[in-house]
Protein backbone atom coordinates (compact mmCIF):
# COMPACT_ATOMS: atom_id res chain seq x y z
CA UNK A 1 110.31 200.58 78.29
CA UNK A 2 108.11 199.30 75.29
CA UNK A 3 106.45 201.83 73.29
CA UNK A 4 102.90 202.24 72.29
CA UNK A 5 103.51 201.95 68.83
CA UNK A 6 105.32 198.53 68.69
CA UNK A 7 105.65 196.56 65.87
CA UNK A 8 103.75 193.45 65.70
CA UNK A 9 106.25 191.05 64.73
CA UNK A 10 105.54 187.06 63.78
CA UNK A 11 108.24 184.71 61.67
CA UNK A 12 106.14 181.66 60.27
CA UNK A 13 107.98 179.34 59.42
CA UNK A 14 107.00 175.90 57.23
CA UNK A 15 108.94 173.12 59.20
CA UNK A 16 112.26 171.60 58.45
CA UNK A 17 114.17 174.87 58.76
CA UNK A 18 117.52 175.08 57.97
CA UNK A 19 119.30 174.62 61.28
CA UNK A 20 123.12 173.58 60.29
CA UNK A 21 124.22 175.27 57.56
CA UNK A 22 124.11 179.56 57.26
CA UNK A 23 120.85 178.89 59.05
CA UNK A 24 118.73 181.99 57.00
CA UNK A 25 115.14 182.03 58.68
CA UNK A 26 116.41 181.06 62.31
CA UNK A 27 118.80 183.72 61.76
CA UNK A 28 116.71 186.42 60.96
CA UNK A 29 114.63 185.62 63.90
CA UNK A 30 117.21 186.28 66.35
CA UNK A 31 117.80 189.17 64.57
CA UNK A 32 114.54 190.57 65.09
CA UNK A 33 114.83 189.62 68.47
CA UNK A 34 117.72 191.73 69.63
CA UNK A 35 120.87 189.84 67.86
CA UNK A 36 123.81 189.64 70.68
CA UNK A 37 120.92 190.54 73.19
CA UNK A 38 118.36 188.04 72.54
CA UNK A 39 116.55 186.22 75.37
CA UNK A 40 114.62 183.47 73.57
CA UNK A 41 112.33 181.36 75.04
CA UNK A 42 111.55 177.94 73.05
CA UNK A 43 108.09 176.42 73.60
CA UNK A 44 107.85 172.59 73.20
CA UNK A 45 104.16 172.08 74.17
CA UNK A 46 103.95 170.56 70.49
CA UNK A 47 106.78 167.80 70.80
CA UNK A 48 107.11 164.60 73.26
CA UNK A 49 110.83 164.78 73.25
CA UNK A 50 110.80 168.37 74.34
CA UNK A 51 114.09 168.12 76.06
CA UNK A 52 115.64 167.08 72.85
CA UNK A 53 113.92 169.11 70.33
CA UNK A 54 114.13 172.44 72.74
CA UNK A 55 118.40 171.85 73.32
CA UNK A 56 118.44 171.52 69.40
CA UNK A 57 117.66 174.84 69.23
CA UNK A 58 119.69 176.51 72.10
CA UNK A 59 122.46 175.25 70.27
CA UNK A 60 121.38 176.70 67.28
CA UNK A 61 120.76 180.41 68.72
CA UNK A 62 123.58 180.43 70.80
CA UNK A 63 125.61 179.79 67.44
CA UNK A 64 123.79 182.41 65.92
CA UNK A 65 124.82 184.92 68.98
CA UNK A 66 122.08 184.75 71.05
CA UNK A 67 122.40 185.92 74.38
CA UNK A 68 120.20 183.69 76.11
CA UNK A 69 118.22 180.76 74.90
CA UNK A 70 116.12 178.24 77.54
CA UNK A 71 113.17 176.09 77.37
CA UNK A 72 109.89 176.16 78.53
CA UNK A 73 108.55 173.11 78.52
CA UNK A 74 104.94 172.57 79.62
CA UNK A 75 103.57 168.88 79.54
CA UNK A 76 99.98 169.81 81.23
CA UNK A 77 98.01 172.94 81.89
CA UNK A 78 98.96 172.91 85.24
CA UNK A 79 102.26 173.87 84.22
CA UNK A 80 101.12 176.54 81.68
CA UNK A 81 100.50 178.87 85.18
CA UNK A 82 104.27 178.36 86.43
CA UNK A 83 105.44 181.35 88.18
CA UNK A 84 109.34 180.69 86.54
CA UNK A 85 108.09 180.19 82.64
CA UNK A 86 105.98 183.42 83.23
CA UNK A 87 108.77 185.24 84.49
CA UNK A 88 110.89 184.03 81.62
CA UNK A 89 108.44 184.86 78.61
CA UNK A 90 108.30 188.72 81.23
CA UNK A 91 112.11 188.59 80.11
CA UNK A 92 111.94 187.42 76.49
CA UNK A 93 112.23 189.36 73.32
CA UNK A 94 111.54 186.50 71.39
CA UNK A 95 109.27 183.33 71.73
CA UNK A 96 109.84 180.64 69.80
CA UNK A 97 106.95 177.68 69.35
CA UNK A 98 108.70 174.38 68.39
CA UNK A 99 107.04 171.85 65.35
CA UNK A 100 105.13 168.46 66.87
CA UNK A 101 101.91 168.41 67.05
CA UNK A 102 99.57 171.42 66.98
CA UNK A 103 97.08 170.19 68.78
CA UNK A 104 98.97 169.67 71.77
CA UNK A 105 99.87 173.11 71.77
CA UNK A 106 96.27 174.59 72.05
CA UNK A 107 95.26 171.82 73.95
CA UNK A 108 97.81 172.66 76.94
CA UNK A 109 98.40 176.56 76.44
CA UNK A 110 95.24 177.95 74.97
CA UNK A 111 93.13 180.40 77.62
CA UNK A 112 96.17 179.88 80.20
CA UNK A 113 98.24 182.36 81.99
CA UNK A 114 101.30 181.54 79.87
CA UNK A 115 98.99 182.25 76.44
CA UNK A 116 97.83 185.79 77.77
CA UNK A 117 101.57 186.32 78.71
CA UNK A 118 102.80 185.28 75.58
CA UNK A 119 100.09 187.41 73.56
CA UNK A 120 100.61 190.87 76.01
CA UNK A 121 104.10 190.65 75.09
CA UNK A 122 103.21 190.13 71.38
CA UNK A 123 101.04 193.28 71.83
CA UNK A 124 104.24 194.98 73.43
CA UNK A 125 106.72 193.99 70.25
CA UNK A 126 108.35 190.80 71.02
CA UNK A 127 108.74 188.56 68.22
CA UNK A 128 106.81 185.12 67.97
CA UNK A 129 107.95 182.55 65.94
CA UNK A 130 106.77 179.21 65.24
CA UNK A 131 107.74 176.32 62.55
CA UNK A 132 105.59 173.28 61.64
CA UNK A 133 102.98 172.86 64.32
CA UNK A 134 103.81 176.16 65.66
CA UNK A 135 102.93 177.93 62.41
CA UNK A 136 99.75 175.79 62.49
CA UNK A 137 98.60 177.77 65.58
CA UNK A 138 99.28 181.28 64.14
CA UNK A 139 95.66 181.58 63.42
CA UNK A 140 92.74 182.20 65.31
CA UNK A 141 91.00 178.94 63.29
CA UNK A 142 93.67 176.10 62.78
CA UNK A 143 94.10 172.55 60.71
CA UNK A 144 93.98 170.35 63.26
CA UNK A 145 94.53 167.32 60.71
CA UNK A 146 93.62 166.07 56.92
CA UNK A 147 94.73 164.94 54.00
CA UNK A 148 97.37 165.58 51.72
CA UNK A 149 97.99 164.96 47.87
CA UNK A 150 94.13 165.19 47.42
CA UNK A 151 91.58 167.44 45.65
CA UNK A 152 89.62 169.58 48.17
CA UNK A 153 86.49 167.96 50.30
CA UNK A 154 85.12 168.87 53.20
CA UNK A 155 86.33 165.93 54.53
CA UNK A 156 90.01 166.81 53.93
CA UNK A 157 90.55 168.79 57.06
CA UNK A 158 89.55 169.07 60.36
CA UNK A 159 89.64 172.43 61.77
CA UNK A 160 89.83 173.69 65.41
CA UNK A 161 90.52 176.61 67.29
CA UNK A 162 94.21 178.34 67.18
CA UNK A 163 96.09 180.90 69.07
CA UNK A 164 95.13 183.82 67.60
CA UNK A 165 98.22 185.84 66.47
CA UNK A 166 97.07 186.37 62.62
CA UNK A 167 93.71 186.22 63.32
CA UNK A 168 91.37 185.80 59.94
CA UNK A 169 93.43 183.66 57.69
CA UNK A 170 94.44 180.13 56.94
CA UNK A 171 97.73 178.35 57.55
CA UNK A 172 99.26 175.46 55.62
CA UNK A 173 103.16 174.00 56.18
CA UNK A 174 105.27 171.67 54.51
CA UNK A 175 103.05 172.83 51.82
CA UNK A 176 104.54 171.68 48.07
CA UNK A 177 106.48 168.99 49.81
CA UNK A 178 103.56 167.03 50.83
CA UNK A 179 100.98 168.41 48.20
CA UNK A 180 98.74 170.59 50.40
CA UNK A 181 96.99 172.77 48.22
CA UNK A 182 93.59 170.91 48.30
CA UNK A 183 93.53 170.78 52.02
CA UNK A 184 94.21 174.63 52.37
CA UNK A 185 91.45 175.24 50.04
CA UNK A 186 89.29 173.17 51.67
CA UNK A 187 90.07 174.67 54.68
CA UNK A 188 89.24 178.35 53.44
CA UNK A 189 86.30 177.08 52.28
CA UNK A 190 85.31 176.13 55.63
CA UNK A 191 86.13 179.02 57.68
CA UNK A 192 85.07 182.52 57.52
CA UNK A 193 88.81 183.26 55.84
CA UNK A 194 89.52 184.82 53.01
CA UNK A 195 93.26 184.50 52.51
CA UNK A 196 95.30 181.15 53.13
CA UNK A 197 98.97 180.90 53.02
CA UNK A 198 100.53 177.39 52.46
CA UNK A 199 104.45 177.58 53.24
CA UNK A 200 106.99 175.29 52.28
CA UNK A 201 110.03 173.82 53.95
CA UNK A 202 113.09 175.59 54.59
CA UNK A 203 110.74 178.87 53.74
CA UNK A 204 109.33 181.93 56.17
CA UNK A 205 106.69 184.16 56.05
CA UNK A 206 107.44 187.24 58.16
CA UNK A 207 104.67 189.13 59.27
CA UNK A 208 105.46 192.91 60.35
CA UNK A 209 101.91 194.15 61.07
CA UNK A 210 99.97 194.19 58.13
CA UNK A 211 102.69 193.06 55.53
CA UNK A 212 104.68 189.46 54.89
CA UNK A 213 107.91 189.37 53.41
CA UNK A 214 108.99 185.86 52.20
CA UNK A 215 112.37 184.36 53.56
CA UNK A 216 114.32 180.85 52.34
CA UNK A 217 114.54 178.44 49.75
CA UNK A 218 111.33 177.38 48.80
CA UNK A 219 107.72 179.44 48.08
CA UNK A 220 104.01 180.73 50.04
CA UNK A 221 101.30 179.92 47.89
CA UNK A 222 98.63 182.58 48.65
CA UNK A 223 95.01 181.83 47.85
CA UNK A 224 92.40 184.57 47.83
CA UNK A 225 88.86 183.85 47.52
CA UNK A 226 87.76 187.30 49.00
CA UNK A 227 86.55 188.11 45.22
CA UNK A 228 85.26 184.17 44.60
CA UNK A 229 82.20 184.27 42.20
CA UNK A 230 81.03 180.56 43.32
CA UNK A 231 81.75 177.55 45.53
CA UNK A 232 79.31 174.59 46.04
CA UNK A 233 79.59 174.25 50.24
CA UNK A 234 75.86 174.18 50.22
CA UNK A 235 75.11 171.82 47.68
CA UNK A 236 77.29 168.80 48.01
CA UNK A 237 77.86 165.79 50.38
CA UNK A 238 81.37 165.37 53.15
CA UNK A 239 82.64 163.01 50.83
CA UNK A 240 82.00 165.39 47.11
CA UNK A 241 84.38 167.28 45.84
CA UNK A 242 84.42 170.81 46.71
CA UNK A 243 84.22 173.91 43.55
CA UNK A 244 85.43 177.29 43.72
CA UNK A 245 85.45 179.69 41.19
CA UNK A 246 87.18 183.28 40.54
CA UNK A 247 89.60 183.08 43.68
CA UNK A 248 93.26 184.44 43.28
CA UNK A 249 96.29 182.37 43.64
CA UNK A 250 99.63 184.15 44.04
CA UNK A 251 103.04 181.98 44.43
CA UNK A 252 105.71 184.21 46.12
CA UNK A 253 109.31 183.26 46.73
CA UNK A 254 112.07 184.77 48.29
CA UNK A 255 112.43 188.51 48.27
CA UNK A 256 108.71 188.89 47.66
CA UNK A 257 106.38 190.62 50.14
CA UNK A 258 101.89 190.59 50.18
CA UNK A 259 99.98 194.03 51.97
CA UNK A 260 97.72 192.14 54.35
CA UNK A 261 95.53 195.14 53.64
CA UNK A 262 94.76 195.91 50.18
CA UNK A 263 95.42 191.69 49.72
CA UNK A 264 98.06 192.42 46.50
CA UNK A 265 101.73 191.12 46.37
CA UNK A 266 104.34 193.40 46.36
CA UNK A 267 107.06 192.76 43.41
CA UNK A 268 110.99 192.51 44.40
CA UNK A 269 110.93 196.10 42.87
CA UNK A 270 108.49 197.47 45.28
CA UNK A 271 105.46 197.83 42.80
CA UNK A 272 102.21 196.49 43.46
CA UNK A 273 101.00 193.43 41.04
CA UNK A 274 97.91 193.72 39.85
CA UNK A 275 98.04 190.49 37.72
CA UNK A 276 96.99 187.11 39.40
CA UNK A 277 96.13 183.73 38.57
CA UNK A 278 92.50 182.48 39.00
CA UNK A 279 91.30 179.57 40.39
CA UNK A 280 88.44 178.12 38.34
């Protein structure tokens, strides 16, 4: 019987996961989702090849000691109301959403039995994960599309609506491998956001109600502009280049963990840092 008090549980992941070797972040997600007694479902709305893609992964958690892994694989919204993936998800402790393209995801899911499912049993403590596209989604706001290796614009990104799950912020992936930072500002400065996390590769942010702990080999850039003194949204063109002033940029690795709450990072020694970087 689940309890009241569940823990919210999410594992964001920033694509290109380690899924050969000791296998860290997909390891600690089957972890949190019961170890040896793990029933995992893998959503491939994001991916054409979700056959492929979705038995990549069954492999993987069954190596990892899962005790069940399958696919749910749902190519129209028709599909999003089968009776047999809603029983399965009824089953799951853990829900995985595969990388691809996040658009298809909220394009076939969003407002559909299988979402309200998915987000009652997120209410009840089962773990979501999602890597790539399916950390794109995380949000109730999304980037769709835009730019990379760019200075922020408003024409950088296009934004759209997500699924929800950490409702309030921004989320960037494959972040310092493809040079992200201008889009993720860009995109905070276009939503009603105050926090945006850009992950890298290989990397994890794991959300336990209101506090992330960072998992893997690479970094989450964090950038605050809830204290921002300026930005020029309402005085330039789509095509200008954006200016913000006074917002906080944090760069956390492994180890390192960020209070959702009170918006500081928490040191590998459990103190609070008060000292940040600002964005001028």
């Amino acid at each position: 019987m689940v309890q009241s008090n569940a823990k919210r549980q999410l594992v964001i992941i920033g694509g290109a996961e380690d899924k050969e070797g000791d296998s860290q972040i997909l390891r600690d997600f089957v972890r949190r989702a019961g170890g040896t007694k793990a029933y995992i479902v893998i959503m491939t709305a994001a991916t054409e090849l979700p056959r492929e893609v979705g038995e990549n992964y069954i492999r993987v958690f069954e190596r990892l000691g899962a005790e069940n892994a399958r696919i749910i694989d749902t190519e129209t919204r028709e599909d999003a109301s089968s009776s047999t993936a809603l029983e399965a998800i009824n089953k799951a402790t853990g829900i995985f959403f595969t990388g691809g393209d996040q658009a298809r995801i909220t394009s076939i899911l969003k407002d559909t039995e299988i979402d309200r499912a998915i987000h009652q049993r997120f209410s009840e403590g089962v773990v979501v994960a999602g890597t790539s596209a399916g950390a794109a989604v995380m949000p109730d706001v999304m980037i769709v599309e835009g730019d990379s290796e760019t200075h922020p614009r408003i024409e950088t990104v296009e934004m759209g609506p997500g699924l929800g799950f950490l409702p309030g912020v921004v989320i960037d992936q494959h972040f310092s491998q493809r040079g992200r930072l201008g889009r993720l500002i860009s995109a905070l400065i276009l939503q009603p956001a105050v926090l945006g996390f850009g992950i890298d590769e290989n990397t994890a942010m794991v959300v336990t109600d209101n506090q992330i702990e960072i998992i893997g080999e690479g970094a989450v850039t964090i950038v605050d502009e809830s204290e921002a003194t300026y930005n020029n949204m309402d005085e330039i063109l789509k095509d200008e280049s954006l200016a913000i002033c006074g917002a906080k940029l944090h760069i956390l690795p492994h180890g390192f963990k960020f209070d959702l709450k009170t918006r500081q990072p928490i040191l590998n020694n459990g103190s609070v840092a008060n000292v940040s970087v600002a964005v001028a």
